[in-house]
Protein backbone atom coordinates (compact mmCIF):
# COMPACT_ATOMS: atom_id res chain seq x y z
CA UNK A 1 12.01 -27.60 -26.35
CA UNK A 2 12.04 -27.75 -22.40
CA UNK A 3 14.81 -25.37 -22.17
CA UNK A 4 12.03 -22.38 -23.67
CA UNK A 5 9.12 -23.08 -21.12
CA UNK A 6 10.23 -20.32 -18.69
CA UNK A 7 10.06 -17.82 -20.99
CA UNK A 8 6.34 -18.22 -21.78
CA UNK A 9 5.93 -17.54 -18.15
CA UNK A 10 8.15 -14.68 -18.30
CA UNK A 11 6.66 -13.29 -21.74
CA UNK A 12 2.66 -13.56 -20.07
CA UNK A 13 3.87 -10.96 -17.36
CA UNK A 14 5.60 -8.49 -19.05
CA UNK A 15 3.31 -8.04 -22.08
CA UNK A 16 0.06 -6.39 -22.27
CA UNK A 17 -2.80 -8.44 -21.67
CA UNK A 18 -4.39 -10.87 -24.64
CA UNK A 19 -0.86 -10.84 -26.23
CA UNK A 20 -0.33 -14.98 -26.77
CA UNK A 21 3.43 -16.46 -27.00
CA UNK A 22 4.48 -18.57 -29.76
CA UNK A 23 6.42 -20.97 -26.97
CA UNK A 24 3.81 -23.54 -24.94
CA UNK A 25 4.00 -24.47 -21.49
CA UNK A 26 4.68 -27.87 -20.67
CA UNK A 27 2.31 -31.00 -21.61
CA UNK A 28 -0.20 -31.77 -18.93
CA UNK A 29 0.46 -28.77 -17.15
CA UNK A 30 -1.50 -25.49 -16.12
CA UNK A 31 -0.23 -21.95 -16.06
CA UNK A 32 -2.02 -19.28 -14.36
CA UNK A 33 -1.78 -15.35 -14.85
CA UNK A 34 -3.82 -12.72 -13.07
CA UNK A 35 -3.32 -9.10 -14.46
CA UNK A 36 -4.58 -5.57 -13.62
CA UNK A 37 -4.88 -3.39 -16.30
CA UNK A 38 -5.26 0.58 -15.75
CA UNK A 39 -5.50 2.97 -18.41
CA UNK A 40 -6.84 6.42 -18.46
CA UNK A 41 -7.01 9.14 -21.29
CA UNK A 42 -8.24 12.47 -22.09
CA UNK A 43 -7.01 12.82 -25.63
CA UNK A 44 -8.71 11.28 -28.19
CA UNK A 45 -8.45 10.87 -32.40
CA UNK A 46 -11.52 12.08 -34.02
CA UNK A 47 -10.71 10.20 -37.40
CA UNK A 48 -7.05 11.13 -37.37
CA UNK A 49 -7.15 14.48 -35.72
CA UNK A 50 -5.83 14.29 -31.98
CA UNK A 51 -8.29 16.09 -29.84
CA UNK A 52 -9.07 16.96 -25.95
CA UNK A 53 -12.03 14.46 -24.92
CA UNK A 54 -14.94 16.84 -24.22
CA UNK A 55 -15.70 14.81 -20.96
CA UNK A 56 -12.15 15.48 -19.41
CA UNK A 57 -10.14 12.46 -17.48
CA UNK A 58 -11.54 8.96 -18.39
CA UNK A 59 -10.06 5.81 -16.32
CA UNK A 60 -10.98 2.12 -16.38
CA UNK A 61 -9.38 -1.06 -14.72
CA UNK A 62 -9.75 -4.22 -15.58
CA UNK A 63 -8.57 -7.40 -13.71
CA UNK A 64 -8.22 -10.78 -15.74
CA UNK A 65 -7.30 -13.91 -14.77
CA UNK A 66 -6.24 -16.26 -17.68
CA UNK A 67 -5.27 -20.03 -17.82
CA UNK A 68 -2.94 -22.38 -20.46
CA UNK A 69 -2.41 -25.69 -21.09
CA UNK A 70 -0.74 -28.00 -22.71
CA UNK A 71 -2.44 -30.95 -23.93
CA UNK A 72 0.29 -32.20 -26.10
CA UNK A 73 4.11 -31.31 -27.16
CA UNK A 74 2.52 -29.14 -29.57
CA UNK A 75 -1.16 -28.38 -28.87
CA UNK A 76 -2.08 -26.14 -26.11
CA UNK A 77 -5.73 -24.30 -25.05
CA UNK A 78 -6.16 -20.97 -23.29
CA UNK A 79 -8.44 -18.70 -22.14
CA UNK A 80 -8.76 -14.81 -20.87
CA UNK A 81 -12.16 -13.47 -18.75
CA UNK A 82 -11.99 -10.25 -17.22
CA UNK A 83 -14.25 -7.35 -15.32
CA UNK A 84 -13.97 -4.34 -16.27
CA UNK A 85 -14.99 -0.72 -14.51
CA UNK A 86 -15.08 2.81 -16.04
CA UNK A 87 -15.44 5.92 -14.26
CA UNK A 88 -14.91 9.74 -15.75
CA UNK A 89 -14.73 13.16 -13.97
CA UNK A 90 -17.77 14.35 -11.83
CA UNK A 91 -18.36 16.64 -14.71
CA UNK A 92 -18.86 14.20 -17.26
CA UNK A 93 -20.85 11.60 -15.44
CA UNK A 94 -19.83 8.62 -17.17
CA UNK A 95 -19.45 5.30 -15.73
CA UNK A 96 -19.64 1.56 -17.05
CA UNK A 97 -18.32 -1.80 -15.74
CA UNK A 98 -19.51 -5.30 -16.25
CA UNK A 99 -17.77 -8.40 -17.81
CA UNK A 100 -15.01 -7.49 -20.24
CA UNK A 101 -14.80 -9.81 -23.31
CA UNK A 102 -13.87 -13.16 -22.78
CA UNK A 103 -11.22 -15.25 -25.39
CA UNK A 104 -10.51 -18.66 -25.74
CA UNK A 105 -8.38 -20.63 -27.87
CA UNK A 106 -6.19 -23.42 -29.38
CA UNK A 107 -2.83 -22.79 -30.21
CA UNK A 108 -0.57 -25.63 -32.35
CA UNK A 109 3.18 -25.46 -32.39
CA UNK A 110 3.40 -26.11 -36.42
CA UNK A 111 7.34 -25.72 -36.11
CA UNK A 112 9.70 -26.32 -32.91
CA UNK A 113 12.36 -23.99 -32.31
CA UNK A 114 16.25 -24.84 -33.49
CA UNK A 115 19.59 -23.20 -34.18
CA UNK A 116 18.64 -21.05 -37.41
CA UNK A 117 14.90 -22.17 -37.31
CA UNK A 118 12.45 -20.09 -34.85
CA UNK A 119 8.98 -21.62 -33.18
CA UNK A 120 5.92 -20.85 -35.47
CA UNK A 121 2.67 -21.23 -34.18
CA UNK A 122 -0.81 -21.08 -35.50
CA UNK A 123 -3.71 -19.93 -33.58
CA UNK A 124 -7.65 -19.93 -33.90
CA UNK A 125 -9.69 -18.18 -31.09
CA UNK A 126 -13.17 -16.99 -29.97
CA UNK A 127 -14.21 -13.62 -28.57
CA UNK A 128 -17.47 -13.91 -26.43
CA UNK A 129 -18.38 -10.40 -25.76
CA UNK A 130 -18.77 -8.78 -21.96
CA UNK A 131 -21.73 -7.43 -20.05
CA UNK A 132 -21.25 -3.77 -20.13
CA UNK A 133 -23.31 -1.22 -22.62
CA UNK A 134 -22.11 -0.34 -25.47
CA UNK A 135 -22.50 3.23 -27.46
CA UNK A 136 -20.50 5.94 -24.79
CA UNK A 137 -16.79 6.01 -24.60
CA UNK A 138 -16.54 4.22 -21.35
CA UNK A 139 -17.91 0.97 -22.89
CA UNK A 140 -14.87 -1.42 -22.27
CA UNK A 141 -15.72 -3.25 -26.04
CA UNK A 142 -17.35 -3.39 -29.03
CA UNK A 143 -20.27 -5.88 -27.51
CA UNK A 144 -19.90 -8.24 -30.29
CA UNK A 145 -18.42 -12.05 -30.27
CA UNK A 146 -15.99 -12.70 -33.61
CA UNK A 147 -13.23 -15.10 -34.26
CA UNK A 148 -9.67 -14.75 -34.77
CA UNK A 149 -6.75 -16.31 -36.41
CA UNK A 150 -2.88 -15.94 -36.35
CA UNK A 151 0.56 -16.65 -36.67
CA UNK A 152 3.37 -16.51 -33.71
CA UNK A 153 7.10 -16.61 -34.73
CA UNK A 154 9.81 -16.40 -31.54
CA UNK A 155 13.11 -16.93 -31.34
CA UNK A 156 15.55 -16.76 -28.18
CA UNK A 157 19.25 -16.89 -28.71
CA UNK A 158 21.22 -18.53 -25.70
CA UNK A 159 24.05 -17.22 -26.07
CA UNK A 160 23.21 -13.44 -25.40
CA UNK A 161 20.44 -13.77 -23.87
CA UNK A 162 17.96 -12.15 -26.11
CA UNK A 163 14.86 -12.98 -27.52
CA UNK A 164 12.07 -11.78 -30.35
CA UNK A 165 8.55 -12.33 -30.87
CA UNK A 166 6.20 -11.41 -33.27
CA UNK A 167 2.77 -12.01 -34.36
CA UNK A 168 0.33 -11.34 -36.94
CA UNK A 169 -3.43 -11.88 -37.09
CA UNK A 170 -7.15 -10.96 -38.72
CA UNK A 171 -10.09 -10.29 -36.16
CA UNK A 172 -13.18 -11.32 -37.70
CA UNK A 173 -16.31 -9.89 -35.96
CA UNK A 174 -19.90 -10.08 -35.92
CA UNK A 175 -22.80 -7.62 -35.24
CA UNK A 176 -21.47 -4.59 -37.72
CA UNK A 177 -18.59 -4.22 -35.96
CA UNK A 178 -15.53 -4.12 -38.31
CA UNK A 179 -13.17 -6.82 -38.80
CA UNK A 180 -9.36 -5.76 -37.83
CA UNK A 181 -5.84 -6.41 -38.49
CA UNK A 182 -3.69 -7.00 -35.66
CA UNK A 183 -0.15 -7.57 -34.98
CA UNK A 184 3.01 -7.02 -32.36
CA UNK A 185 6.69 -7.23 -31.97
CA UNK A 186 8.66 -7.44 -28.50
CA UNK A 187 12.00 -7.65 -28.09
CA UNK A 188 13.36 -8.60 -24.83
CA UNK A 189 16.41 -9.67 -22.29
CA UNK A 190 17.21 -12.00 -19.96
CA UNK A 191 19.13 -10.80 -17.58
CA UNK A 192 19.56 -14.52 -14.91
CA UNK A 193 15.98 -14.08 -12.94
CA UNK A 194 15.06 -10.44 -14.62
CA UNK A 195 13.73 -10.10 -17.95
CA UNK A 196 12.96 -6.66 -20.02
CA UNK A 197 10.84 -5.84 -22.82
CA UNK A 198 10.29 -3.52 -25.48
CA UNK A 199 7.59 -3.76 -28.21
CA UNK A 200 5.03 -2.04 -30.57
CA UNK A 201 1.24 -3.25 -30.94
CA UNK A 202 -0.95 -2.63 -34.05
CA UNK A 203 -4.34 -2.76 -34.20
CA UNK A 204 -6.52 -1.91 -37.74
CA UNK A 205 -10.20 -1.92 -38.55
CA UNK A 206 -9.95 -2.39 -42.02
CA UNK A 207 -13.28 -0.75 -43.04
CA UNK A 208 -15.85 1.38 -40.93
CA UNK A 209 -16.85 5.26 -40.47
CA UNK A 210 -15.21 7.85 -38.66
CA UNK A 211 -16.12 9.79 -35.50
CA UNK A 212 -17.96 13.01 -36.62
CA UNK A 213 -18.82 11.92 -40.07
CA UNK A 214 -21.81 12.21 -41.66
CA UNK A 215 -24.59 9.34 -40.21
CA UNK A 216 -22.19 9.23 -37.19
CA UNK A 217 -24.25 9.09 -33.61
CA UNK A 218 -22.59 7.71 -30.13
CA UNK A 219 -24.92 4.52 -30.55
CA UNK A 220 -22.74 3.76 -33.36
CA UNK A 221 -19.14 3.86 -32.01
CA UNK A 222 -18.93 -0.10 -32.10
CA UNK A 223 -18.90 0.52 -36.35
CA UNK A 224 -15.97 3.30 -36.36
CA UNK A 225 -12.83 2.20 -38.59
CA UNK A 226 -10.52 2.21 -34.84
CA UNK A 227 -7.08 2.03 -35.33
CA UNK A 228 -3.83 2.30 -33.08
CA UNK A 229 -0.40 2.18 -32.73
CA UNK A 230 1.37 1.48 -29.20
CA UNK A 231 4.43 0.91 -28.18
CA UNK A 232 5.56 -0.85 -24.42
CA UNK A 233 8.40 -1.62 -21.95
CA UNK A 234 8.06 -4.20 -19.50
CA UNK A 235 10.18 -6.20 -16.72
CA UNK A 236 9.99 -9.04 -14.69
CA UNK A 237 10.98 -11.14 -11.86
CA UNK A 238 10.56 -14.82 -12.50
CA UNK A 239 10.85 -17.05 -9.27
CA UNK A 240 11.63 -20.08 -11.08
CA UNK A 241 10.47 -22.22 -13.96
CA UNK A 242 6.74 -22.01 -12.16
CA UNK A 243 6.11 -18.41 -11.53
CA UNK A 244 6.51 -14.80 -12.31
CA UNK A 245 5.36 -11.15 -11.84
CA UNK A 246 6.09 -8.05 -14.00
CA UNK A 247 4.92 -4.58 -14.75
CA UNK A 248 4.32 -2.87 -17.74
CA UNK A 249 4.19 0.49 -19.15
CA UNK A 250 1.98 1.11 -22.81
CA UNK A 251 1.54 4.35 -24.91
CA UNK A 252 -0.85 4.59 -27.68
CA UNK A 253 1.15 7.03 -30.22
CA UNK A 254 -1.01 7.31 -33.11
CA UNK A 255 -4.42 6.40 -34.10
CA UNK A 256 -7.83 6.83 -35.80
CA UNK A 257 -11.20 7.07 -33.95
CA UNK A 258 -9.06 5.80 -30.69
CA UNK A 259 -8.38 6.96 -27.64
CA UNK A 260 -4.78 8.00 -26.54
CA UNK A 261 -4.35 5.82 -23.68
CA UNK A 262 -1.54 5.26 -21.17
CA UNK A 263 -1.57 1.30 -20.17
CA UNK A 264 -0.38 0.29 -16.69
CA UNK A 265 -0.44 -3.66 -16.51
CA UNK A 266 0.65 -5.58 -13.30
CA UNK A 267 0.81 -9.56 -13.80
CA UNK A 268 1.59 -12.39 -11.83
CA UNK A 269 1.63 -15.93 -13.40
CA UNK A 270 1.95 -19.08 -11.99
């Protein structure tokens, strides 16, 4: 529905980077998004107990550039590559950059959106993993490739203004890195040119060991069970049915074998 393709431009710059929409741009065309990601912690969940990192201050920025298109009314490809860098305190040393994990994938509209009926789309992606080294907390990944699958509902109600979007998904990974359960909600208002957000991320291995247990060494922090919970609030500016920019603002609130991030994300898509 033509009247929706904004807000997929919108949606790309307010949420946190790798989040897909269930809405498609427009057949034949391309949309662009470049983002900067900085996060930095220096708490950290050994298994589920919230600790102080014992390297102090950890920071890493990563800036992707990602690209969708429409091929048909209903079928759409995209794809995310990104380079990431890691630096810590002078105390602890650590430092890692390199290619960040790249994603492609295919996304099909299964059901258009209509008064009482929201969109529903079904994606199927690839992870291709990144460059850096794996095994110290400033690795930006898990240095494994996997596959993924999900399910995007949105719905946008014209009359006030507000719309919803959810999605649900399973990560399936190789190497002996643990397969995960992912999935989102954002909320968010349009408000003429200015849109704002609010949502809550989930991310679940559902099998793997804990930091600190027995058998556990740093060489195998790519097999810990990592979970998190995260919540967001975004805004942006859209200059017209072909571009926008936004900033957003993420918290990871609980967890297991994660780190406690804050998430600053500036986008601009096109």
């Amino acid at each position: 529905m033509r009247r929706f393709v904004p807000l997929c431009v919108v949606l790309a710059a307010t949420s946190v980077v790798s989040a897909q929409s269930a809405w498609l741009p427009e057949p034949g065309r391309f949309v662009f998004n470049t983002s900067v990601v900085h996060q930095r912690f220096d708490e950290f969940y050994r298994g589920t107990e919230r600790n102080p990192t014992p390297f102090g201050d950890l920071q890493q920025t990563t800036v992707f550039v990602g690209v969708e298109r429409a091929i048909s009314p209903r079928l759409a490809v995209d794809g995310l590559i990104g380079y990431a860098s890691t630096s810590g305190t002078s105390a602890s040393g650590l430092g890692e950059e390199g290619l960040a994990d790249s994603h492609i994938g295919l996304r099909w509209q299964a059901i258009d959106e209509r008064p009482g009926v929201p969109t529903v789309t079904l994606r199927v992606g690839a992870i291709v993993e990144g460059t850096y080294d794996v095994g110290t907390p400033a690795a930006p990944g898990d240095g494994a490739s996997g596959a993924t699958g999900s399910v995007l509902v949105g719905k946008f109600y014209q009359g006030s203004r507000i719309g919803l979007q959810g999605d649900v998904g399973y990560r399936a990974m190789f190497e002996s890195v643990p397969n995960a359960i992912v999935g989102s909600f954002v909320a968010f208002k349009s408000l003429s040119r200015h849109t704002i957000s609010a949502g809550y991320r989930y991310d679940g291995c559902v099998s793997g060991i804990d930091i600190g247990s027995p058998g556990f060494t740093p060489a195998r922090f790519p097999e810990t069970r990592e979970i998190f919970h995260a919540v967001e609030l975004g805004w942006s500016y859209a200059r017209g049915a072909r571009g926008a920019w936004g900033l957003t603002l993420a918290q990871t609130i609980d967890g297991r074998n994660t780190d406690r991030k804050t998430v600053f994300v500036a986008s601009l898509s096109y």
